[in-house]
N, C-alpha and C. Protein backbone atom coordinates (compact mmCIF):
# COMPACT_ATOMS: atom_id res chain seq x y z
N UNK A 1 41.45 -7.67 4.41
CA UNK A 1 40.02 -7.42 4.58
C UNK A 1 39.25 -8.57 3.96
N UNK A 2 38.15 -8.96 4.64
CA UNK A 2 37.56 -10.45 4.42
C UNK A 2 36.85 -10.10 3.24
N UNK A 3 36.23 -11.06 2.66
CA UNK A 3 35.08 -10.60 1.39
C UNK A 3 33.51 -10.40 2.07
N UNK A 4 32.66 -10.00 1.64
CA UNK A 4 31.56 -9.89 2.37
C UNK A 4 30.52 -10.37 1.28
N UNK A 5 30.23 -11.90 1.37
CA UNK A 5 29.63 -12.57 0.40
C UNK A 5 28.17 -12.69 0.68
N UNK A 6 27.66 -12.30 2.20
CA UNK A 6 26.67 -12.12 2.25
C UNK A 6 25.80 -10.98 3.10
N UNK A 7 24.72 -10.30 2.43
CA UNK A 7 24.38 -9.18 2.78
C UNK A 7 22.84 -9.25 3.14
N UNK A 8 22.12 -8.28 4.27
CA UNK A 8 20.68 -8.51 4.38
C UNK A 8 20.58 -6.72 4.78
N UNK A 9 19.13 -6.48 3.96
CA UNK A 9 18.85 -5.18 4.30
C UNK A 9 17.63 -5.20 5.00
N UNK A 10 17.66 -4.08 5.92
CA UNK A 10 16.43 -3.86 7.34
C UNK A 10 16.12 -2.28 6.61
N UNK A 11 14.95 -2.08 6.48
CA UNK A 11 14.29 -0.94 6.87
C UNK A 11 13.03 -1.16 7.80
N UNK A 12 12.99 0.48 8.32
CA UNK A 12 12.24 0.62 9.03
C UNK A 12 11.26 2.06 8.84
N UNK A 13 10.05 1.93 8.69
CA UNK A 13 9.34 2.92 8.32
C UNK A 13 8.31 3.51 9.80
N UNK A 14 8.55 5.18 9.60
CA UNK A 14 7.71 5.40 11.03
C UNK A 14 6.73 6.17 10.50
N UNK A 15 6.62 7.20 11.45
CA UNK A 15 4.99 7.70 11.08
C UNK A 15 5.75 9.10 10.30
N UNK A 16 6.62 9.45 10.86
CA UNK A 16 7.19 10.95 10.44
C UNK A 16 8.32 11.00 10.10
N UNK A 17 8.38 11.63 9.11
CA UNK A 17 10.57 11.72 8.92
C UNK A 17 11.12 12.10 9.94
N UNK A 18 10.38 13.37 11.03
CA UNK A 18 11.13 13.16 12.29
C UNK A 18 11.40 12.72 13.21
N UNK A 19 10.39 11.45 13.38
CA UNK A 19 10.53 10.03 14.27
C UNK A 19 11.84 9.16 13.58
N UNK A 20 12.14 9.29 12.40
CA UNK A 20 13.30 8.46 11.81
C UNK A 20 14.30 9.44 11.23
N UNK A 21 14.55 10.32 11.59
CA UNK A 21 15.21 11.33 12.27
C UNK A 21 15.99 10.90 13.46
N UNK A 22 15.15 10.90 14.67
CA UNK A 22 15.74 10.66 15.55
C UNK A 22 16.03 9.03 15.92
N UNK A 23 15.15 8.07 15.07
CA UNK A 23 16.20 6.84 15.33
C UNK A 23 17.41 6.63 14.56
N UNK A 24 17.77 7.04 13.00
CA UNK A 24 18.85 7.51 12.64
C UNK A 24 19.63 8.30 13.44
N UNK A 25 20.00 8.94 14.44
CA UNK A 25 20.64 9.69 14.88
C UNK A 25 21.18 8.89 15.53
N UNK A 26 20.07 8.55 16.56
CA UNK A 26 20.43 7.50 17.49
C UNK A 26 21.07 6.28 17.32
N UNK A 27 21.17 6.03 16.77
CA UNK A 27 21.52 4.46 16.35
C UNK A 27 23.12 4.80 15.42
N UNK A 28 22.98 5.78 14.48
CA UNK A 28 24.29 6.01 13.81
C UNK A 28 25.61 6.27 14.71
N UNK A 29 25.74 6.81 15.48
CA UNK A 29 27.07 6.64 16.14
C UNK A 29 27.61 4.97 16.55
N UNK A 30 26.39 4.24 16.30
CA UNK A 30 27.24 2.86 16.50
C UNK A 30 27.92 2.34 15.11
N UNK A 31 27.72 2.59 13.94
CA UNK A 31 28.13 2.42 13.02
C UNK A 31 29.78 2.76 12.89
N UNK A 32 30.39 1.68 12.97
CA UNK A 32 31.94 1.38 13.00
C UNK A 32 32.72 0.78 14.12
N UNK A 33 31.57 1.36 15.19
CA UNK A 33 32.17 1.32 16.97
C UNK A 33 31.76 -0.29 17.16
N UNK A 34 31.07 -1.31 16.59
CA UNK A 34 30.74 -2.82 16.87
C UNK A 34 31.29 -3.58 15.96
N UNK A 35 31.54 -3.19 14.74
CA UNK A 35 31.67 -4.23 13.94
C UNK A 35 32.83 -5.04 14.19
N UNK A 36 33.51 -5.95 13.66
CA UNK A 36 34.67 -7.14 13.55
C UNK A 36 35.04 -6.83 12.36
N UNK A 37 35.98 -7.73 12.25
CA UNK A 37 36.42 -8.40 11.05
C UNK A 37 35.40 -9.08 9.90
N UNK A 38 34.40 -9.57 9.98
CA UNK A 38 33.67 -10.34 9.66
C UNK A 38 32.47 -9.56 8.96
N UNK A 39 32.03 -8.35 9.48
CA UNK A 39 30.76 -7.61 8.94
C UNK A 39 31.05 -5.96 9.10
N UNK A 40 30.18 -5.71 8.46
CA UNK A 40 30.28 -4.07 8.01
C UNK A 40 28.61 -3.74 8.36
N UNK A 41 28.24 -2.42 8.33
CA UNK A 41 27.39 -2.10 8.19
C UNK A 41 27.00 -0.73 7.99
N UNK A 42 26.53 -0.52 6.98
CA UNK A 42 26.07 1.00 6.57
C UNK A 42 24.91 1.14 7.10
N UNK A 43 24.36 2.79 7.09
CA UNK A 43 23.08 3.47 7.61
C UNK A 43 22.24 4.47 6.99
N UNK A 44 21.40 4.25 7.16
CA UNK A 44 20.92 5.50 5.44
C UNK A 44 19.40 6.19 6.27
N UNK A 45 19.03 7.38 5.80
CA UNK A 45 17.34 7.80 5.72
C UNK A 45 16.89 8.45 4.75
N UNK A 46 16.24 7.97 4.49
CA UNK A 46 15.33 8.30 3.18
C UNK A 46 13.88 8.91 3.78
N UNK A 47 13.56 10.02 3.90
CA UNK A 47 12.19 10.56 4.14
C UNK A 47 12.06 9.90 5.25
N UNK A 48 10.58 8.75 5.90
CA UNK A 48 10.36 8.03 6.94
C UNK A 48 11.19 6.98 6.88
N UNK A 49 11.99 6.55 6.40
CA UNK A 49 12.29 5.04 6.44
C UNK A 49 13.81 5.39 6.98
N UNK A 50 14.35 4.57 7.96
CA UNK A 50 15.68 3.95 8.11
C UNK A 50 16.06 3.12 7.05
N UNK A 51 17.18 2.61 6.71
CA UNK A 51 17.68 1.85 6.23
C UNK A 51 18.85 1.02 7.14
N UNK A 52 19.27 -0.25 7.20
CA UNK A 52 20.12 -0.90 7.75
C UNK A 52 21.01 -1.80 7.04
N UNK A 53 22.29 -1.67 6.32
CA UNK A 53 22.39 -2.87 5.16
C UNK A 53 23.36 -3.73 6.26
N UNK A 54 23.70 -4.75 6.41
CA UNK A 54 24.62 -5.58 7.24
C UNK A 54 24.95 -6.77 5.77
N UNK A 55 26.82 -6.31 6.10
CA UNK A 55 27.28 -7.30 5.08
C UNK A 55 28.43 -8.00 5.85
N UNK A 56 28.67 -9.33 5.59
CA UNK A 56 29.33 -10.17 6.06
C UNK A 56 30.00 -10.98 5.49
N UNK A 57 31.24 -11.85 5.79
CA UNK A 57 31.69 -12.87 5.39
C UNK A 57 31.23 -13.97 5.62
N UNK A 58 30.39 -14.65 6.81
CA UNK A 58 29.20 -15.87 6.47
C UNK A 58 28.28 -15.50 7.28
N UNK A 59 27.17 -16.68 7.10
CA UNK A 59 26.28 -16.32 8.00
C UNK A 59 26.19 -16.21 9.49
N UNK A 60 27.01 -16.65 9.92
CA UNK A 60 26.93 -16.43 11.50
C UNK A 60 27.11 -15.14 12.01
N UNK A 61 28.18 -13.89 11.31
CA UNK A 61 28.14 -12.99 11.20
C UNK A 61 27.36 -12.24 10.72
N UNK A 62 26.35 -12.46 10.05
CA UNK A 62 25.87 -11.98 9.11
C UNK A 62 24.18 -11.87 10.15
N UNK A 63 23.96 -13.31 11.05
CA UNK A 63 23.07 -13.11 12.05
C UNK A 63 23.28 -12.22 13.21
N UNK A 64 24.42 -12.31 13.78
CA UNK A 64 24.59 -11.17 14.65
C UNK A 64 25.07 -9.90 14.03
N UNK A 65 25.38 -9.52 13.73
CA UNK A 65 25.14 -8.44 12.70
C UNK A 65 23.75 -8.39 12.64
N UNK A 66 22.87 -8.77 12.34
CA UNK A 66 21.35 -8.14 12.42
C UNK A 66 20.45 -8.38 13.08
N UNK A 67 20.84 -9.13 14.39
CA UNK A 67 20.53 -9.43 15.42
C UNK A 67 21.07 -8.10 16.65
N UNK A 68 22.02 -7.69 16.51
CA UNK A 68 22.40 -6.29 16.94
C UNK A 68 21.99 -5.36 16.22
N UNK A 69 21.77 -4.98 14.98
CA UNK A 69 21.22 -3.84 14.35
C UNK A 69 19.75 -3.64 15.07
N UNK A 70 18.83 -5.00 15.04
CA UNK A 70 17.57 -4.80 15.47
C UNK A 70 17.29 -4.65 16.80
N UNK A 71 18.19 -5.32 17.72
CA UNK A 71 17.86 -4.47 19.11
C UNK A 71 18.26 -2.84 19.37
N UNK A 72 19.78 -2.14 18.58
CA UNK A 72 19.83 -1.24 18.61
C UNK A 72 18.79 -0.32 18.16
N UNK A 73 17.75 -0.57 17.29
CA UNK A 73 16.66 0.24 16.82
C UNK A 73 15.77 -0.25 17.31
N UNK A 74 15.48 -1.29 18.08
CA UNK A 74 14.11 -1.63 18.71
C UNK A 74 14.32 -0.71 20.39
N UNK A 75 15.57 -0.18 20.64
CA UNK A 75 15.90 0.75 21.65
C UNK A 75 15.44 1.94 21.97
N UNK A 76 16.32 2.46 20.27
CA UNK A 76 15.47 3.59 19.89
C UNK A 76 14.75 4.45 19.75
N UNK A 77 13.71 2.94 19.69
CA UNK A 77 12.50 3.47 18.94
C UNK A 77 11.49 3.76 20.46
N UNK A 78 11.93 2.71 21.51
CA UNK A 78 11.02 2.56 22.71
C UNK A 78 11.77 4.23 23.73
N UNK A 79 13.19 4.25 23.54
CA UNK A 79 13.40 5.28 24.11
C UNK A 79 12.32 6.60 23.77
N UNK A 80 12.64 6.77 22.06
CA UNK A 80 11.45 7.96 21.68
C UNK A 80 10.11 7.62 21.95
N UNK A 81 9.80 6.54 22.05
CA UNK A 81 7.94 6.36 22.24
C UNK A 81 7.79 6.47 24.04
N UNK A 82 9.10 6.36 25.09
CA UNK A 82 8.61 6.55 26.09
C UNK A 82 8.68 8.38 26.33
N UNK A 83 9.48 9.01 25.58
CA UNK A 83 9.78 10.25 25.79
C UNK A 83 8.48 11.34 24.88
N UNK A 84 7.63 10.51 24.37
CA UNK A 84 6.33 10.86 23.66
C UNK A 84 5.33 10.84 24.60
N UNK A 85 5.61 9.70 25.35
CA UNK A 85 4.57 9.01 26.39
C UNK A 85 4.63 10.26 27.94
N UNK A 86 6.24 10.60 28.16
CA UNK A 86 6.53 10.88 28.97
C UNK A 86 5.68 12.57 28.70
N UNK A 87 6.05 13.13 27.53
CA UNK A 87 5.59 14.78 27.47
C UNK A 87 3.58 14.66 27.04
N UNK A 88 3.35 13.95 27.22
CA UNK A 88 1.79 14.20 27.39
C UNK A 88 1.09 13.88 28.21
């Protein structure tokens, strides 16, 4: 198992704990199913906020690694805002 010498944390804060609710949900089943050799990544919620930590063995990993974390939640987030959009 590689060392993971470098790490970057993403949060994301919404309007409601149950808007980040459901991007935590959403987004957590990818947690284990992408990673490599090279990076890890944990998932957390705290009240409104996501959390995203991405840790890696260098930076190139360490960019995709959070270059994928942020489209997976920029997904998310547009899936729930069209399904907001969609019921009113």
């Amino acid at each position: 198992m590689p060392s993971f010498s470098h790490e970057t944390t993403l949060e994301f804060t919404y309007d409601s704990d149950a808007v980040a609710r459901i991007v935590e949900r959403s987004v957590a089943q990818e947690v284990g199913e992408i990673e490599g050799d090279r990076s890890t990544t944990t998932l957390s919620r705290t009240g409104d906020t996501v959390t995203v930590v991405v840790e890696a063995a260098d930076l190139v990993a360490l960019r995709a690694g959070v270059n994928t974390w942020i489209r997976l939640v920029e997904v998310a987030e547009t899936v729930h805002d069209c399904g907001v959009a969609a019921s009113s």
